[in-house]
N, C-alpha and C. Protein backbone atom coordinates (compact mmCIF):
# COMPACT_ATOMS: atom_id res chain seq x y z
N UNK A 1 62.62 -189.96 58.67
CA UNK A 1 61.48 -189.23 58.14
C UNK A 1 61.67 -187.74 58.38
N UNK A 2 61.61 -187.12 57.46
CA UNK A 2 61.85 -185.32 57.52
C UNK A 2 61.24 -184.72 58.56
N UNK A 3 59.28 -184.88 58.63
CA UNK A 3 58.94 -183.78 60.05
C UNK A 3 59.32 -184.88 61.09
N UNK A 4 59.97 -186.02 61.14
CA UNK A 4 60.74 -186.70 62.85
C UNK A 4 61.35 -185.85 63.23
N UNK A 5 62.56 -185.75 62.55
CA UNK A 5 63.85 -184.98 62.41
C UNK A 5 63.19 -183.63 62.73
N UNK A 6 62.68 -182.93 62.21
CA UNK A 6 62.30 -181.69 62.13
C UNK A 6 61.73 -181.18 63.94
N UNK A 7 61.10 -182.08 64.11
CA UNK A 7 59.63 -182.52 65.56
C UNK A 7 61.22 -182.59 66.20
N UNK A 8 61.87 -183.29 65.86
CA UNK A 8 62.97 -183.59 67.01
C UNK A 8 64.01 -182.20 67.32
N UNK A 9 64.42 -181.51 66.12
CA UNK A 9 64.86 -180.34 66.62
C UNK A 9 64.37 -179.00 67.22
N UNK A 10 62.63 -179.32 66.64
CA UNK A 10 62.21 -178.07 66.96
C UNK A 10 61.82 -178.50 68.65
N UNK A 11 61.75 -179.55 68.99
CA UNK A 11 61.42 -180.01 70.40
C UNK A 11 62.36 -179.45 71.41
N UNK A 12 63.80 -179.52 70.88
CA UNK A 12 65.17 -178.94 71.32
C UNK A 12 64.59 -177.44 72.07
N UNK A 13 63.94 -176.62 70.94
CA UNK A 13 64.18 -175.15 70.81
C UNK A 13 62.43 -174.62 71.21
N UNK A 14 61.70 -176.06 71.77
CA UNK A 14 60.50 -175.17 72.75
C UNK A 14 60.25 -176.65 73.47
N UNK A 15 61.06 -176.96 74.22
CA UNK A 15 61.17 -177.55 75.27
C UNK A 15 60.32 -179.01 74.96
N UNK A 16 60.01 -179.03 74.26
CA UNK A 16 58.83 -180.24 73.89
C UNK A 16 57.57 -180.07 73.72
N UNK A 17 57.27 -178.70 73.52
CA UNK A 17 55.89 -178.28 73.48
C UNK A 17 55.69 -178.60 72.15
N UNK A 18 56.25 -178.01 70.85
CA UNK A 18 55.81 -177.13 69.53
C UNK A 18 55.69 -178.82 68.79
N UNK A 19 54.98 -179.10 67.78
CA UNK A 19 55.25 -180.18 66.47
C UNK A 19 54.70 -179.29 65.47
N UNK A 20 55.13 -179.96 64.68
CA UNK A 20 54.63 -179.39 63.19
C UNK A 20 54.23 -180.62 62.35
N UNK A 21 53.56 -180.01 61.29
CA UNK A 21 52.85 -181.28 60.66
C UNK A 21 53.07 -180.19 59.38
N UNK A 22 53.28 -181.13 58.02
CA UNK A 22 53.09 -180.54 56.98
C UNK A 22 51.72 -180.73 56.27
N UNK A 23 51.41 -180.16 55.94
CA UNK A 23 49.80 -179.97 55.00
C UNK A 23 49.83 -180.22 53.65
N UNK A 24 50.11 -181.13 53.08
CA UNK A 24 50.47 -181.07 51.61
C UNK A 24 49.36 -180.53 51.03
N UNK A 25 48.22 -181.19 51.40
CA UNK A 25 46.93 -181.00 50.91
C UNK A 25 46.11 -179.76 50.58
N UNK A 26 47.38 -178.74 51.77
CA UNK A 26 46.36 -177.48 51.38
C UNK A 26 47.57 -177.00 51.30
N UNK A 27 48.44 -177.10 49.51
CA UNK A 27 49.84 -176.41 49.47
C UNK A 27 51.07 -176.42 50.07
N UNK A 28 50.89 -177.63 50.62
CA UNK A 28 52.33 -177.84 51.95
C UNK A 28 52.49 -176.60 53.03
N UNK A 29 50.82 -176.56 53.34
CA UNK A 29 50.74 -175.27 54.45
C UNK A 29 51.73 -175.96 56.03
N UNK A 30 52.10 -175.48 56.48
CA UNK A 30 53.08 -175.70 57.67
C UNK A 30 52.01 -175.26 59.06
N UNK A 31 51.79 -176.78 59.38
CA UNK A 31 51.08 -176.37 60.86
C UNK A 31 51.72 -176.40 62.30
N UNK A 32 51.56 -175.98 63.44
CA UNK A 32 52.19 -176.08 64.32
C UNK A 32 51.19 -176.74 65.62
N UNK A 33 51.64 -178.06 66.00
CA UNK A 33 50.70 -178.26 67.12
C UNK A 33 51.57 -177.65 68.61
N UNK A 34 50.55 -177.67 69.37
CA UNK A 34 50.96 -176.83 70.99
C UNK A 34 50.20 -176.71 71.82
N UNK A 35 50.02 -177.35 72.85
CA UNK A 35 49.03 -177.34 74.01
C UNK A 35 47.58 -177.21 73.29
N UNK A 36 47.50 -178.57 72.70
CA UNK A 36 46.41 -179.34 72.26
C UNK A 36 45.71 -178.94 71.10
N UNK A 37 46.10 -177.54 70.83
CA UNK A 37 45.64 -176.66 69.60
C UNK A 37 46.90 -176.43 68.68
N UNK A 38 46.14 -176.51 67.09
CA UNK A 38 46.62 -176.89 65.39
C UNK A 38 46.66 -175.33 64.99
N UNK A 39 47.69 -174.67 64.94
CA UNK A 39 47.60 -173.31 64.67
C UNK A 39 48.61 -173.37 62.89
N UNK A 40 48.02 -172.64 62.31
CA UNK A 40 48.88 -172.17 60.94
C UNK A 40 50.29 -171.50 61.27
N UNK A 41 50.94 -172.02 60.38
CA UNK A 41 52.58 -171.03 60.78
C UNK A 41 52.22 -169.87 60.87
N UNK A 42 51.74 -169.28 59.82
CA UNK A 42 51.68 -167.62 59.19
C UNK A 42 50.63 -166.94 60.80
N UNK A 43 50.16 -168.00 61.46
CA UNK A 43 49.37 -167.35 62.92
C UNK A 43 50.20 -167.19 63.83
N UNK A 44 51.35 -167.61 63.97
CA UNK A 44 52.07 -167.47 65.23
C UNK A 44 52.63 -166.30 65.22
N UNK A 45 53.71 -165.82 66.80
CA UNK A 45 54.27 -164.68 67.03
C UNK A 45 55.59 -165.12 66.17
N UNK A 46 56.21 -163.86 65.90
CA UNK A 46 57.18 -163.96 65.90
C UNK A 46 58.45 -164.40 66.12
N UNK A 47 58.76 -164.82 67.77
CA UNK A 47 59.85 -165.87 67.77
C UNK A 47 59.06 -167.42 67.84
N UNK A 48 57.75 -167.89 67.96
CA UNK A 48 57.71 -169.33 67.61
C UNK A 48 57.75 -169.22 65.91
N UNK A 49 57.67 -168.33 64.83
CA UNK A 49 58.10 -168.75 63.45
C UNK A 49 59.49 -168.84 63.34
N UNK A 50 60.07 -167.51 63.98
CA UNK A 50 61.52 -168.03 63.79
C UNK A 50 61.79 -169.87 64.43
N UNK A 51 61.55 -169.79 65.72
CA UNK A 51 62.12 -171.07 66.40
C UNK A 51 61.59 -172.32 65.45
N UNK A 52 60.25 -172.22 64.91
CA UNK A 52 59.83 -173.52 63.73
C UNK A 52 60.75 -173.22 62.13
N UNK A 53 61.20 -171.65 61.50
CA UNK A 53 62.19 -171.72 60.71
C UNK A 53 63.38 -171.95 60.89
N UNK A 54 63.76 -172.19 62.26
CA UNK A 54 65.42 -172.67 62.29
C UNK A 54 65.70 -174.11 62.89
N UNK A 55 64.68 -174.74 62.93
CA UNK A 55 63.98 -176.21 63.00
C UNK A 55 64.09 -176.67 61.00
N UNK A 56 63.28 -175.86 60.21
CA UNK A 56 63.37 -176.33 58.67
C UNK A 56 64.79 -176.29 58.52
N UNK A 57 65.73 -174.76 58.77
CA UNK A 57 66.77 -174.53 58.18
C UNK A 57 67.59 -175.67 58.65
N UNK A 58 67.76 -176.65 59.89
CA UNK A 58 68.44 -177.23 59.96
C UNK A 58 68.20 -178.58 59.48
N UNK A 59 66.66 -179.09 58.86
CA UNK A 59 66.71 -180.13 57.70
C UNK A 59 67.09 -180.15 56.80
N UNK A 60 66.55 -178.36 56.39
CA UNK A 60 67.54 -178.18 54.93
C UNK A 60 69.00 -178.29 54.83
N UNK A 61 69.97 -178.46 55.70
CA UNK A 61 71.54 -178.03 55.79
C UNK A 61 71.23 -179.84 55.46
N UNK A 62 70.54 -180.25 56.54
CA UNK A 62 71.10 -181.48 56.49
C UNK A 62 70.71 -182.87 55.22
N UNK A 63 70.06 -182.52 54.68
CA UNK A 63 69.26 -182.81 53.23
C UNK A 63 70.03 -182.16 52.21
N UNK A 64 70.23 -181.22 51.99
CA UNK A 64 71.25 -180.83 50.73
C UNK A 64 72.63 -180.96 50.83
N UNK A 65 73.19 -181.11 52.11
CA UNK A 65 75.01 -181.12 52.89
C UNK A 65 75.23 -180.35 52.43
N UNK A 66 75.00 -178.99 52.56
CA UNK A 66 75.28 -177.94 52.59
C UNK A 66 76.35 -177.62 53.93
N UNK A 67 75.65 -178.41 55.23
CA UNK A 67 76.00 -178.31 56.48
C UNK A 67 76.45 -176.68 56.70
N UNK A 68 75.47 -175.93 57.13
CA UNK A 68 75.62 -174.45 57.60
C UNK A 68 74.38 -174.08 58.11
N UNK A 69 74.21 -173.02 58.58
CA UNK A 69 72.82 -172.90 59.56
C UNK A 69 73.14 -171.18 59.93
N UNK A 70 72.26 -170.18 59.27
CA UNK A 70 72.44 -168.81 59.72
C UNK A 70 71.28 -168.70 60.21
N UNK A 71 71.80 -167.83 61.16
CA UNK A 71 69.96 -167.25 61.70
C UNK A 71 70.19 -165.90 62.06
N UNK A 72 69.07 -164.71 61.68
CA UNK A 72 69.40 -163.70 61.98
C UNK A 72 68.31 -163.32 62.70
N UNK A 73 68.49 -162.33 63.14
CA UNK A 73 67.68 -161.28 64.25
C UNK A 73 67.51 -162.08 65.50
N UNK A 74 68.57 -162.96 66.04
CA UNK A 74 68.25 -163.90 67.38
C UNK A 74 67.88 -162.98 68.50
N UNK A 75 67.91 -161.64 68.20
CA UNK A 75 67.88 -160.96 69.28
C UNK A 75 66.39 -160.82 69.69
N UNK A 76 65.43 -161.09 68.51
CA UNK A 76 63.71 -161.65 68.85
C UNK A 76 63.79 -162.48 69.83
N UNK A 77 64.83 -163.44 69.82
CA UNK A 77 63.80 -164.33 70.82
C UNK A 77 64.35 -164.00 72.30
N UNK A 78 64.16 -164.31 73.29
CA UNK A 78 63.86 -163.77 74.63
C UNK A 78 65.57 -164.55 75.22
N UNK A 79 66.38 -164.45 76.44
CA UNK A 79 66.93 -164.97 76.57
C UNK A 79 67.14 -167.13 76.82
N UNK A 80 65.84 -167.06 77.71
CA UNK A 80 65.76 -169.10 77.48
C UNK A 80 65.86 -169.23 75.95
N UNK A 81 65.23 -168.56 74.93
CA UNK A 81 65.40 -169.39 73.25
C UNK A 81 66.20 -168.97 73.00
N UNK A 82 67.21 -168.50 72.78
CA UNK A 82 68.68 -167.77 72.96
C UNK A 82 69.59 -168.95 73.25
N UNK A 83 69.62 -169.34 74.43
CA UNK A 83 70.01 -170.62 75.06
C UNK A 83 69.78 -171.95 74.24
N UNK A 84 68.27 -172.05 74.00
CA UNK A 84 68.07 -172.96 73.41
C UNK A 84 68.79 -173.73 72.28
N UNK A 85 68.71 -171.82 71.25
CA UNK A 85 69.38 -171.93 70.14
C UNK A 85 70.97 -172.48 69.80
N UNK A 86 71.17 -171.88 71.53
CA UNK A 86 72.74 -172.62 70.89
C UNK A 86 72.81 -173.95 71.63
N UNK A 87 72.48 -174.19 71.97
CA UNK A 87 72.16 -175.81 72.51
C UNK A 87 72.12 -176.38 71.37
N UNK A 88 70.96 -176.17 70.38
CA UNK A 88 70.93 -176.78 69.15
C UNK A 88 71.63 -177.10 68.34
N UNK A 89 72.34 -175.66 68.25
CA UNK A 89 73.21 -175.29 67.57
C UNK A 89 74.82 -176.38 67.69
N UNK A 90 75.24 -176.69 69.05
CA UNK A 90 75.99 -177.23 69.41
C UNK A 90 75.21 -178.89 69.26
N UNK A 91 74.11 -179.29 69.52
CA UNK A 91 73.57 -180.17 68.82
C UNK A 91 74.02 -181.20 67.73
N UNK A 92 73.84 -179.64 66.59
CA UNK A 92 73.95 -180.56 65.18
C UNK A 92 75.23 -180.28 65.06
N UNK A 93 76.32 -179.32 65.47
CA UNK A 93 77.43 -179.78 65.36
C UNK A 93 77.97 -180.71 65.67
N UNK A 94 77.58 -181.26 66.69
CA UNK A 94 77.98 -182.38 67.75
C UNK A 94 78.04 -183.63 66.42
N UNK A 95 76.90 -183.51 65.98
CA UNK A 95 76.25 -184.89 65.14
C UNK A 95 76.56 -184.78 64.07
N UNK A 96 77.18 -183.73 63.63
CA UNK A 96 77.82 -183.54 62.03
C UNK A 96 76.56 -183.18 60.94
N UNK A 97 75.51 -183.07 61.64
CA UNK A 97 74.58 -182.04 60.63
C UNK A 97 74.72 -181.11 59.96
N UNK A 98 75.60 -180.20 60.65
CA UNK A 98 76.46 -179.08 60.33
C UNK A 98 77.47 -178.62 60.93
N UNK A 99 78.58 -178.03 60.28
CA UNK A 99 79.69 -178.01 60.38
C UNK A 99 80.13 -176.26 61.03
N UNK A 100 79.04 -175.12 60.47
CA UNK A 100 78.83 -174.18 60.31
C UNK A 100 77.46 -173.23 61.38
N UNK A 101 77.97 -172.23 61.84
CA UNK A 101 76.47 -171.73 62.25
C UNK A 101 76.60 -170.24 62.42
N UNK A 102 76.15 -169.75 61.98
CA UNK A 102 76.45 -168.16 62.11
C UNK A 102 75.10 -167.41 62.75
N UNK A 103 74.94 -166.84 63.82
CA UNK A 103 73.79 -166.30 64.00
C UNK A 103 74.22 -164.91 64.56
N UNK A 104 73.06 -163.79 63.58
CA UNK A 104 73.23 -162.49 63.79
C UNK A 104 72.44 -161.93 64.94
N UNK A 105 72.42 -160.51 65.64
CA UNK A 105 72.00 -159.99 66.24
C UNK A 105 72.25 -158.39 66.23
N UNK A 106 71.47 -157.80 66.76
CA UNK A 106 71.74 -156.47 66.72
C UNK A 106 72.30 -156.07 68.56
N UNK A 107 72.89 -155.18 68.72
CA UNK A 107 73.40 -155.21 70.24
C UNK A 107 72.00 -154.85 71.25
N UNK A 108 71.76 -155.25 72.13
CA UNK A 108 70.60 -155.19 73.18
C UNK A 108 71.12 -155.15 74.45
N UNK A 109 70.16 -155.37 75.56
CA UNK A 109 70.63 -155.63 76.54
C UNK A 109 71.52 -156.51 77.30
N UNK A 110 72.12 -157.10 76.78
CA UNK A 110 73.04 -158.05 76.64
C UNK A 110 74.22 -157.66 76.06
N UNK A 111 75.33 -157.80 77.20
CA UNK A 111 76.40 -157.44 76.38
C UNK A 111 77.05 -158.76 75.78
N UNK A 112 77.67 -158.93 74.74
CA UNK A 112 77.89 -159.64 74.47
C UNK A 112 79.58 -160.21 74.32
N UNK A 113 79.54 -161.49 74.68
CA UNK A 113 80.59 -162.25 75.16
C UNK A 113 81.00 -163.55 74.80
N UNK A 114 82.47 -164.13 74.59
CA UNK A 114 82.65 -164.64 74.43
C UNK A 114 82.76 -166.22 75.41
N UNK A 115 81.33 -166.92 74.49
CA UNK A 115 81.41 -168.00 75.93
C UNK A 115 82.42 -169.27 76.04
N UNK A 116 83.78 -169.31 75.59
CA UNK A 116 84.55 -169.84 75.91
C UNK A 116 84.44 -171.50 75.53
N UNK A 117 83.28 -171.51 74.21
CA UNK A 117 83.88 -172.92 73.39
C UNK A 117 84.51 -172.83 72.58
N UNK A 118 85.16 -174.11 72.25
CA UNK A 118 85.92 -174.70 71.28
C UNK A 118 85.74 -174.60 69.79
N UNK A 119 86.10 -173.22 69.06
CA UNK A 119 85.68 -173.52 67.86
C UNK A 119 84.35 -172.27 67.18
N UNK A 120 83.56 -171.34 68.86
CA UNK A 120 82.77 -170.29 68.63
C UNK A 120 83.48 -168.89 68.56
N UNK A 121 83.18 -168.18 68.07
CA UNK A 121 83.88 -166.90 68.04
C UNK A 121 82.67 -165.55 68.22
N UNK A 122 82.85 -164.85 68.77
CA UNK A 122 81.74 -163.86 69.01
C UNK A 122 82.92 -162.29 67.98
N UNK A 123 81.70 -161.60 67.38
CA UNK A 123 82.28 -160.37 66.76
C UNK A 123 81.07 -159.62 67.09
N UNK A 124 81.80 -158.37 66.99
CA UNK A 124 80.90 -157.03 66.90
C UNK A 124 81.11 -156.17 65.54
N UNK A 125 80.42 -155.70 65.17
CA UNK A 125 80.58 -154.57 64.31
C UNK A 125 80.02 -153.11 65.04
N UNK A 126 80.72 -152.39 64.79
CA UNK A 126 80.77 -150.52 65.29
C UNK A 126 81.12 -149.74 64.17
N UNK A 127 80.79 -148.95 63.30
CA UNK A 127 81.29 -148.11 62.48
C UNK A 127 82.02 -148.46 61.76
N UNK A 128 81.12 -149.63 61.11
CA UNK A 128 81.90 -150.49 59.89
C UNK A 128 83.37 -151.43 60.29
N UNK A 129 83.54 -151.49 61.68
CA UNK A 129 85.00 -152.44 61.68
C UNK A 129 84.46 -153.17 62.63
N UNK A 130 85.22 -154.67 62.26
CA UNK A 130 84.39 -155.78 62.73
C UNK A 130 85.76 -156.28 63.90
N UNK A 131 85.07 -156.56 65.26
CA UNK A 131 86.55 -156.90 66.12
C UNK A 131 85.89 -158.06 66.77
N UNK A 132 86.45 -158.79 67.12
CA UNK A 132 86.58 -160.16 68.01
C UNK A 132 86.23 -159.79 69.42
N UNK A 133 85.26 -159.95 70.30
CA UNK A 133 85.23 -160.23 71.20
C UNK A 133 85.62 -160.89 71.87
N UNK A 134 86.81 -161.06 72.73
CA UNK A 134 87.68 -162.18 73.31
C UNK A 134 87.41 -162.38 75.04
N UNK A 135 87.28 -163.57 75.18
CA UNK A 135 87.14 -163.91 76.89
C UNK A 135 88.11 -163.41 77.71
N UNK A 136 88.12 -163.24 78.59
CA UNK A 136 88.96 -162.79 79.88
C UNK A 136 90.04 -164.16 79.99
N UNK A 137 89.52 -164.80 80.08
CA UNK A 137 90.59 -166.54 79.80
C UNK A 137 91.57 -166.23 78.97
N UNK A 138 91.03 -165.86 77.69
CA UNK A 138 91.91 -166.03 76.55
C UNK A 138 92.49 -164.35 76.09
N UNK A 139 92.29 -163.69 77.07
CA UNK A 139 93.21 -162.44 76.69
C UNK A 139 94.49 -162.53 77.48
């Protein structure tokens, strides 16, 4: 069933708090349940829409086999959904949901690094040239 699947990844990416329910009835409005209260998507902050849109994006990969999954501006969400995300992320690769995952960011407090799986690659862009961030392991 689509919101299972959906309830099941977005559970991944807020610990078991967030569900969603679709609304057909009023336009396939997208609700979000959470500590006992039914809130509208379009009401939430900012990283719980992202974290419930990269919950859809990964039904959609897996419903059309498209198998790919981008997400941009990860740098919204705080470092634990950060984590989360690639948990997930490694997730549906794991399970062959998707094959693909690209997620953007802008540079922050975080420097960024290569965390030494099988198959992830970290890049930067600086003044239009794009370089590989490589682990200390693998230099």
């Amino acid at each position: 069933e689509l919101t299972g699947k959906v309830n099941l990844w977005l559970a991944d990416l807020t610990s078991g708090e967030y569900r969603i329910a679709f609304r057909w009835e009023k336009g396939m409005q997208i609700d979000v349940e959470a500590s006992g209260r039914t809130t509208p998507l379009d009401m939430l902050s900012e990283s719980e829409k992202k974290r419930v849109g990269i919950a859809l994006q990964a039904i959609l990969a897996s419903l059309s086999g498209l198998r790919f999954l981008l997400v941009d501006e990860a740098d919204e969400l705080d470092p634990d959904n950060r984590f989360a995300l690639i948990q997930l992320c490694r997730l549906l690769l794991d399970r062959g949901v998707i094959e693909q995952a690209i997620i953007l960011s802008t540079l922050g407090d975080i420097e960024p690094r290569d965390p030494g799986l099988p198959g992830v690659g970290v890049y930067m862009v600086r003044g239009g040239t794009v370089e590989r961030i490589v682990g200390q392991d693998a230099a």
